[in-house]
Protein backbone atom coordinates (compact mmCIF):
# COMPACT_ATOMS: atom_id res chain seq x y z
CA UNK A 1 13.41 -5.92 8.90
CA UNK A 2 10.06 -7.27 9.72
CA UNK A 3 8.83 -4.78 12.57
CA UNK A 4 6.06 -4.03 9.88
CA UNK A 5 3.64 -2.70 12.90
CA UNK A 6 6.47 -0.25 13.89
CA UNK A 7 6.63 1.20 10.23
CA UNK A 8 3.06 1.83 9.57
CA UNK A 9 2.35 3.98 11.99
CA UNK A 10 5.20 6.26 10.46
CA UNK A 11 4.14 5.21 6.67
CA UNK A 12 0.29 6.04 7.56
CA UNK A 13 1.39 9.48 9.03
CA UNK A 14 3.43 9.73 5.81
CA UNK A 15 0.04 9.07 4.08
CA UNK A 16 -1.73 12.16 6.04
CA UNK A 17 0.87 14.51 5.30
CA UNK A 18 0.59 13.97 1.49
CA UNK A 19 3.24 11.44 0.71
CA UNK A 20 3.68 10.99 -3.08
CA UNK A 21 2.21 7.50 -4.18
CA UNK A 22 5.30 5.56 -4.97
CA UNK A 23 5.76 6.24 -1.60
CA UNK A 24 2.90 4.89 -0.46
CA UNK A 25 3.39 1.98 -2.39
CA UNK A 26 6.05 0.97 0.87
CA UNK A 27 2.90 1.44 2.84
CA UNK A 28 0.38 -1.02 1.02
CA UNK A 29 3.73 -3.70 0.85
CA UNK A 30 3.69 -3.27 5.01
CA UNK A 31 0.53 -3.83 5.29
CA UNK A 32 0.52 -7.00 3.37
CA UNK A 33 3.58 -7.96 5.74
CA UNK A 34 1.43 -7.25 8.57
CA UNK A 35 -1.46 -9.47 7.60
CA UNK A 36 -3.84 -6.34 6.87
CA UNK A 37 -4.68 -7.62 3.16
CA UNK A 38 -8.04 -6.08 3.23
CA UNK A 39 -6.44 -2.41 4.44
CA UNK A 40 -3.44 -3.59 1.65
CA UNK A 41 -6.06 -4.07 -1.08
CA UNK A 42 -7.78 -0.64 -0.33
CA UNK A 43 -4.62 1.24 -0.42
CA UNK A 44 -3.23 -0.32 -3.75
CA UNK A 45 -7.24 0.72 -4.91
CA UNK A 46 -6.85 4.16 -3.63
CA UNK A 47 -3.05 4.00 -5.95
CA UNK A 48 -4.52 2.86 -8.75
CA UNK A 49 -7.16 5.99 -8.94
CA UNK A 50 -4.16 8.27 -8.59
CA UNK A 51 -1.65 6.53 -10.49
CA UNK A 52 -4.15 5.70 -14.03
CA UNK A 53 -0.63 5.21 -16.28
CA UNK A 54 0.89 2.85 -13.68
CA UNK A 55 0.90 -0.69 -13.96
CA UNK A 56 2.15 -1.42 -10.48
CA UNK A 57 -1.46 -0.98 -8.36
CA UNK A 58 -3.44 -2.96 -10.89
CA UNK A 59 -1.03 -5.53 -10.76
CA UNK A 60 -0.91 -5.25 -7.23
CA UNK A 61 -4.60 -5.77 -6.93
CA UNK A 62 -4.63 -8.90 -8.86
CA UNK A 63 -2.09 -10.73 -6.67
CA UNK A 64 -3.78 -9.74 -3.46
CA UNK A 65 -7.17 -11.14 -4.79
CA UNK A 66 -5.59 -14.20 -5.38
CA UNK A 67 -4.28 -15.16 -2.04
């Protein structure tokens, strides 16, 4: 509901403790929102080396590079 700075601190704890990745996939969208695209970009990198199958980070990746 746009209190994006509210959420991450609970999505980057979520991160520490082990979170699975589609989870963190919430977290590298709120930091977009947030205006972090260079912290966004790194996360959806970090996704992409444990997700290999997925499509989502790469694709991800490409539309942040663009902006």
């Amino acid at each position: 509901l746009g209190a994006y700075g509210k959420a991450l601190v609970y999505l980057a704890r979520a991160q520490e403790l082990g979170a699975p990745p589609t989870q963190l996939h919430t977290y590298a969208h709120a930091l977009e929102k947030a205006g972090r695209l260079q912290e966004s970009l790194r996360e959806w990198q970090h996704l992409r080396s444990l997700e290999p199958d997925s499509q989502i980070p790469p694709h991800q990746i490409e539309r942040l590079l663009k902006q």
